[in-house]
Protein backbone atom coordinates (compact mmCIF):
# COMPACT_ATOMS: atom_id res chain seq x y z
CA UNK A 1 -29.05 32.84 109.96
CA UNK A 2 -32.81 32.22 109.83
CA UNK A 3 -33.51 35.49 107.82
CA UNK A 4 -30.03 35.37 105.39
CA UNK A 5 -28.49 38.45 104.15
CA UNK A 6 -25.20 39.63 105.40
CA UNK A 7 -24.28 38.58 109.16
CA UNK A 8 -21.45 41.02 110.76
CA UNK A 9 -20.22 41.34 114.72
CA UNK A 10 -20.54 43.96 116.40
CA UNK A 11 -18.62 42.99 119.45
CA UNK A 12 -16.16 45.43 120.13
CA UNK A 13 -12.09 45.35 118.97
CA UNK A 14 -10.70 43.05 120.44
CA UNK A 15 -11.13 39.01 119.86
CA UNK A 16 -14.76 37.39 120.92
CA UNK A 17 -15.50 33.63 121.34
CA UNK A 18 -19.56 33.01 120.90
CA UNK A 19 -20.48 29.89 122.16
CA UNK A 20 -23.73 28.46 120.23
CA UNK A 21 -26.32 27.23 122.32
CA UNK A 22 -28.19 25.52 118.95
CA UNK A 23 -26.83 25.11 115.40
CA UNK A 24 -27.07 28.18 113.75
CA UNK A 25 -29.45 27.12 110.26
CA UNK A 26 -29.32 28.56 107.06
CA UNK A 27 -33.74 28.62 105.76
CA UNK A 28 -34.15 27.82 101.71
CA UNK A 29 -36.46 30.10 102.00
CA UNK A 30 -35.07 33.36 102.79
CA UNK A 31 -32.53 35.70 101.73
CA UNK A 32 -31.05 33.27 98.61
CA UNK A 33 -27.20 34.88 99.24
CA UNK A 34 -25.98 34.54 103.23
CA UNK A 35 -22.63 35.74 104.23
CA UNK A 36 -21.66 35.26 107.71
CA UNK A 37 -18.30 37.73 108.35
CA UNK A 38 -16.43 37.42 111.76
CA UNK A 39 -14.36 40.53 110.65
CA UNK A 40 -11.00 38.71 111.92
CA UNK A 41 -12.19 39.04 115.01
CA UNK A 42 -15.04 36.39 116.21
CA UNK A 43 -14.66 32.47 116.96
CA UNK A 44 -17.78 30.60 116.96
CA UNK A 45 -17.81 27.26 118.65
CA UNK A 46 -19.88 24.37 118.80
CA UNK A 47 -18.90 23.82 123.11
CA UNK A 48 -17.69 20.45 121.98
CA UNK A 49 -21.48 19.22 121.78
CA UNK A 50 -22.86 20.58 118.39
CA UNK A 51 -22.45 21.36 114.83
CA UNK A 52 -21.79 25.24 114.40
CA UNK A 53 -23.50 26.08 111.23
CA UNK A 54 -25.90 23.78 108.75
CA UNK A 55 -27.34 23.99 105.36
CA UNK A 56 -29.72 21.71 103.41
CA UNK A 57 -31.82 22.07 100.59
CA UNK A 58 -33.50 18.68 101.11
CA UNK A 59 -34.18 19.54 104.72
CA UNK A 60 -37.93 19.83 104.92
CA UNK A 61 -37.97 21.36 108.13
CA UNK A 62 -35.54 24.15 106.89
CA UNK A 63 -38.04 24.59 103.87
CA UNK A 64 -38.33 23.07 100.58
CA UNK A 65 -38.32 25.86 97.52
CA UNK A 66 -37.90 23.98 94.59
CA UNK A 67 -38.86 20.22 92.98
CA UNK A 68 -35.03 19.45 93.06
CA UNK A 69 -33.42 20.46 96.29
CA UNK A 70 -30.55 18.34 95.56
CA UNK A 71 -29.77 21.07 92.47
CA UNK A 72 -30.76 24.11 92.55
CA UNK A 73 -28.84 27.49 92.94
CA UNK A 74 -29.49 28.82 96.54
CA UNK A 75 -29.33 29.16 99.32
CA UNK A 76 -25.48 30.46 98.52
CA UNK A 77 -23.57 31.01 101.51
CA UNK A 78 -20.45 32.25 101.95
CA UNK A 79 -18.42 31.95 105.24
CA UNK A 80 -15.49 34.37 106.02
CA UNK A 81 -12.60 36.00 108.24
CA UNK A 82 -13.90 34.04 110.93
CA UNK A 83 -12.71 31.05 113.30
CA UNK A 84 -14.85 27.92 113.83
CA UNK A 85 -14.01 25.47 116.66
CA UNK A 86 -14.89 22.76 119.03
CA UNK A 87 -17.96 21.96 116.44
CA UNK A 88 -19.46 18.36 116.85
CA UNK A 89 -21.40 15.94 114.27
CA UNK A 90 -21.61 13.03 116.94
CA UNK A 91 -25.23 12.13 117.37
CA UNK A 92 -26.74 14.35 114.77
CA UNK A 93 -29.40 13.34 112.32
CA UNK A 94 -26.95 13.63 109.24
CA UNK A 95 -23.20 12.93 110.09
CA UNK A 96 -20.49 14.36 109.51
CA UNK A 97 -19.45 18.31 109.12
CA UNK A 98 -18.70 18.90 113.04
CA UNK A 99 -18.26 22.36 112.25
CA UNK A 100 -20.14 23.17 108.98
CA UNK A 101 -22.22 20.84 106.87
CA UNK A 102 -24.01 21.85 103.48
CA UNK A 103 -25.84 19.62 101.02
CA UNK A 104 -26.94 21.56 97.68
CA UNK A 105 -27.32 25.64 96.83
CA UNK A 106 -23.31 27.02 96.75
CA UNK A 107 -20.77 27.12 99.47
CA UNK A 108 -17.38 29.37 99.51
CA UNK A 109 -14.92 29.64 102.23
CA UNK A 110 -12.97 32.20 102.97
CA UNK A 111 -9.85 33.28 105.44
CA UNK A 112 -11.61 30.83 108.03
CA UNK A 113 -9.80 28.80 110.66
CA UNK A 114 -11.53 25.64 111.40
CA UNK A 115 -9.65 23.94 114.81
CA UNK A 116 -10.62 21.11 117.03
CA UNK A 117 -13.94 20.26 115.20
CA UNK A 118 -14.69 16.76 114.87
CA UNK A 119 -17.62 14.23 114.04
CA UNK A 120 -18.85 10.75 114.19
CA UNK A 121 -15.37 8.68 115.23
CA UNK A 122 -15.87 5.52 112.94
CA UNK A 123 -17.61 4.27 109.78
CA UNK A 124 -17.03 3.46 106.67
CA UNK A 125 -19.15 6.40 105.12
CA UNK A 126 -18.94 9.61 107.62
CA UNK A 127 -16.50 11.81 107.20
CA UNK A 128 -16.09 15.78 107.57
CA UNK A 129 -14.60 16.44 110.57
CA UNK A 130 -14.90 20.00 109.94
CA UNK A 131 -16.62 20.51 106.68
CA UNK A 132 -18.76 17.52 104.46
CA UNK A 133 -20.30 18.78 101.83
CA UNK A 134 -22.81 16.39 99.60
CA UNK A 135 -23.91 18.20 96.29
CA UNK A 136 -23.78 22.02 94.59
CA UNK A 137 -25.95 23.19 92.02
CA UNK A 138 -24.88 22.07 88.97
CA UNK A 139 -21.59 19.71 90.35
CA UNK A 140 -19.70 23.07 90.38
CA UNK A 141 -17.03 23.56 92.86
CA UNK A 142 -16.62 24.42 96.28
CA UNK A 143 -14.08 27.19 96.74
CA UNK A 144 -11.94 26.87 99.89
CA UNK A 145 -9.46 29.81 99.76
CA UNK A 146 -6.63 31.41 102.68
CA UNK A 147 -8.12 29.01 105.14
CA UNK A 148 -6.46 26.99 108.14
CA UNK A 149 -7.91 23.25 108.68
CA UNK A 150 -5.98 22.69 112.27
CA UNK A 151 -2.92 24.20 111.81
CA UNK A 152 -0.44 23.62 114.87
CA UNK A 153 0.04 20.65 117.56
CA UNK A 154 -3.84 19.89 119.31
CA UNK A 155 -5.80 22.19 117.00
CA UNK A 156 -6.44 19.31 114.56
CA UNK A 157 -9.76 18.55 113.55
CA UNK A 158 -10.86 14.54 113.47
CA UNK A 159 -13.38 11.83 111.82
CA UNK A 160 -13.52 8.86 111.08
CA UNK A 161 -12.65 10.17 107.50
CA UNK A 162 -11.79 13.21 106.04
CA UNK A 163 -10.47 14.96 109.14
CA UNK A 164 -10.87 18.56 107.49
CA UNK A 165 -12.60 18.18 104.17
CA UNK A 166 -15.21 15.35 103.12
CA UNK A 167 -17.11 15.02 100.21
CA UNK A 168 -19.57 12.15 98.11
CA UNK A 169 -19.61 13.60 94.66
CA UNK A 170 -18.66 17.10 94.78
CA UNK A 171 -15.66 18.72 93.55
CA UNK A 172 -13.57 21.21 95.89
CA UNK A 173 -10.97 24.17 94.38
CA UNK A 174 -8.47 24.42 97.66
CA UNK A 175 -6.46 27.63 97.06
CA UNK A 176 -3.75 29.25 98.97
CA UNK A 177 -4.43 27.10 102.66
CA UNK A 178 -2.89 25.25 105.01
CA UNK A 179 -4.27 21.91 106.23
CA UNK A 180 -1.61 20.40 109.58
CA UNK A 181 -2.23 18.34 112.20
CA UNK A 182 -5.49 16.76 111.49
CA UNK A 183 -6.18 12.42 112.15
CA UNK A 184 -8.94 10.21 111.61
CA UNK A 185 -10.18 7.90 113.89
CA UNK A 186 -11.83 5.12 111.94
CA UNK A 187 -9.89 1.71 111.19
CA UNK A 188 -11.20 -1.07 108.73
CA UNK A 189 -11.52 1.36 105.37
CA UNK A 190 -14.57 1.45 102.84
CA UNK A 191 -16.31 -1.29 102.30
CA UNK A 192 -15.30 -2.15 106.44
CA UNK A 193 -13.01 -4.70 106.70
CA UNK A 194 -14.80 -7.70 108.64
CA UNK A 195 -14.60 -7.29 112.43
CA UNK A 196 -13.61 -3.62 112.46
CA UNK A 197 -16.24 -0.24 112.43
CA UNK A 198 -14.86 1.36 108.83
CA UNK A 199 -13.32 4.56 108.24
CA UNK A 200 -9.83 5.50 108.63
CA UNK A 201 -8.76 7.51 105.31
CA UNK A 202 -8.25 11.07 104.18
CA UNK A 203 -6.35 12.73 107.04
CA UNK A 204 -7.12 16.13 105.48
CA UNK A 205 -9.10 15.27 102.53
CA UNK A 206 -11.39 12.76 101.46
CA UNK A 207 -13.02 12.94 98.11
CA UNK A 208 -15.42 9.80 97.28
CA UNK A 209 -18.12 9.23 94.59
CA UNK A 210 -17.82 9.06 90.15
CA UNK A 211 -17.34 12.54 88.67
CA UNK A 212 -15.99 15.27 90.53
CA UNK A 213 -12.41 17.05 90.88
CA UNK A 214 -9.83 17.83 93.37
CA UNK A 215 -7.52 21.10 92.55
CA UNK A 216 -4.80 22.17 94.82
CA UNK A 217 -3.09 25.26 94.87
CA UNK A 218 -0.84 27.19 96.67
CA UNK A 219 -1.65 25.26 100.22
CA UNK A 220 0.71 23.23 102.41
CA UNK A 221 -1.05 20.05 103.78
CA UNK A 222 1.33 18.41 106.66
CA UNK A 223 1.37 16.33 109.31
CA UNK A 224 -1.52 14.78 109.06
CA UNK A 225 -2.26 10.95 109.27
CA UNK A 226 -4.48 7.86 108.12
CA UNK A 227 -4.98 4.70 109.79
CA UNK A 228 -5.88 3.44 106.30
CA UNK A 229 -5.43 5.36 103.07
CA UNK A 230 -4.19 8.94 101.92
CA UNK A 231 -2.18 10.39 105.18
CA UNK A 232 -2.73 13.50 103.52
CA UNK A 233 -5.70 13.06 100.63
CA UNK A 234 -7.50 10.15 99.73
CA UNK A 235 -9.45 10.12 96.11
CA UNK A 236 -11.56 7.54 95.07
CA UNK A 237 -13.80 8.08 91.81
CA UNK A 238 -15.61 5.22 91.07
CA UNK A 239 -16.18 5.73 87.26
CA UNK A 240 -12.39 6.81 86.81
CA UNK A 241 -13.81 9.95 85.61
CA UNK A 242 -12.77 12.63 88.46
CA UNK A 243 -9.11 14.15 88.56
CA UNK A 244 -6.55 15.12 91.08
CA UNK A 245 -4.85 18.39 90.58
CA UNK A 246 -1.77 19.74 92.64
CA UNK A 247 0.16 22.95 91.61
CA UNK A 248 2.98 24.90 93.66
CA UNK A 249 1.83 23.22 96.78
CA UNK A 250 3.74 21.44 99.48
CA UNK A 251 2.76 17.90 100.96
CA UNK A 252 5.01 16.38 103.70
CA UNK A 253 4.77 13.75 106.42
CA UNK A 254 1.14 12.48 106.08
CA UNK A 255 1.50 9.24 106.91
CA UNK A 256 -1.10 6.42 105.46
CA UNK A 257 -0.67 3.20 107.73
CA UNK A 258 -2.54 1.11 105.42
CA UNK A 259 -2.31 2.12 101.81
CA UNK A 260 -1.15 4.37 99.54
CA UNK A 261 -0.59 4.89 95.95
CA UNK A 262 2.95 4.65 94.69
CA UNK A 263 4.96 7.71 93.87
CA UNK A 264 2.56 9.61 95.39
CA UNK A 265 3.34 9.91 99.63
CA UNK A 266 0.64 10.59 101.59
CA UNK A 267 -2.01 10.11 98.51
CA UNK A 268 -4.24 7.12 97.69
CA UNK A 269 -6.07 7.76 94.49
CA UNK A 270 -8.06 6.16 91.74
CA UNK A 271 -9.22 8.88 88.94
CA UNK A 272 -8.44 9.43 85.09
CA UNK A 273 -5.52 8.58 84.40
CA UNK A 274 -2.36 10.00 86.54
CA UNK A 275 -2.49 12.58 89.30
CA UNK A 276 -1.77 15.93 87.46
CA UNK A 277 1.05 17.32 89.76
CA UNK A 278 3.19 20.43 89.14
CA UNK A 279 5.62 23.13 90.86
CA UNK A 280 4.83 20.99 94.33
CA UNK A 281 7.31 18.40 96.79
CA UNK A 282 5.78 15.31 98.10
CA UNK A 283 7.53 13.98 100.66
């Protein structure tokens, strides 16, 4: 990870679990394009006690390489036919992304299966329980395609938001996937409601901040829940600027205990105008 480039296995044909001893860290300053392939075969896990993989551009001790990490166009990783589990964002310096946390360059994921990943359990503003991501170069999308957030009975992923994806400000393209089975912890919602920690909303997504967007295509998001808002996805944009997209996709029994937006099961959101929803059930 340190020196970038492409990362392949080499571990034989049949399946390998590699258990990380230390977050594996992407370095601004090498290689600008990282791919990390598992080749089908290879599961890396965090051992229940660490984040798997970590990129920041505003990290100084990961290098900084340009006078506005929060935007510029590398590092750009890509992460692919791979399976990352039992990550963990509890007690780390930046919460949230138990198994993969970026914050500016580019991010794409690809045929990955992210399962029993989790991070801090409540809070009003941590979420990611396998992925948070908090800016890309330029506000351009993150590009989450043939990938598995959970996926059956106790391979869920959980936070105290956003249970697979989380996000302040940055827009995600979700194409072709299959989010199941993932729960946040948190109870109280954003700002916390007095006498309770926060947290509680997005089951599988959670998209906060003013202008971003939310497309979903092709994927089947089920069976997850909220204690608060959005069972299934919960979209706040502050400005009413950011839009929700859904297109042949199928949404079913996400259940928000607390709140939800009408006509919309399993959805709380606040954007321009209506959620743009086509070819897809909600039920």
């Amino acid at each position: 990870m340190a020196q970038g480039g492409v990362i392949t296995f080499s571990c034989g044909p049949e399946p390998m679990v590699i258990v990380l001893e230390e977050t594996a860290k992407v370095r601004n300053d090498a290689d600008p394009d990282i791919v990390i392939d598992g080749g089908g075969l290879v599961t890396l896990s965090g051992g229940s006690q660490r984040r798997i993989l970590y990129m920041n551009t505003c990290d100084q001790a990961q290098v900084w390489t340009t006078a506005h990490c929060q935007n510029q166009d590398h590092p750009r990783l890509t992460v692919q036919n791979i399976n990352l589990i039992e990550g963990n964002a509890g007690g780390a310096d930046i919460g949230g992304g138990g198994a993969l946390f970026v914050r500016g360059g580019r991010v794409k994921i690809i045929n990955t299966t992210f399962a029993r990943n989790r991070c801090e359990a409540t809070g009003p503003d941590v979420g990611g329980g396998a992925v948070r991501v908090l800016s890309q170069f330029n506000d351009l999308p993150v590009y989450v395609t043939s990938s598995t957030f959970g996926g059956a009975v106790g391979q869920g992923n959980t936070c105290s938001n956003g249970a697979g994806l989380s996000s302040i400000g940055v827009s995600y393209t979700v194409l072709n996937s299959r989010f199941s089975h993932n729960n946040v912890t948190g109870w109280g919602a954003n700002p916390a409601r007095s006498g309770t920690p926060g947290g509680g909303s997005g089951g599988a997504i959670y998209n906060d901040g003013n202008s971003f967007t939310l497309t979903i295509a092709g994927t089947i998001i089920e069976d997850n829940h909220a204690a608060e808002g959005g069972g299934a996805i919960f979209f706040v944009s502050n400005n009413r600027t950011g839009t929700l997209v859904i297109d042949s996709s199928i949404l079913r029994r996400n259940p928000s205990d607390g709140f939800e937006t009408q006509d919309l099961p399993g959805i709380f959101y606040l954007g321009s105008g209506e959620a743009q929803v086509s070819n897809s059930s909600l039920s």
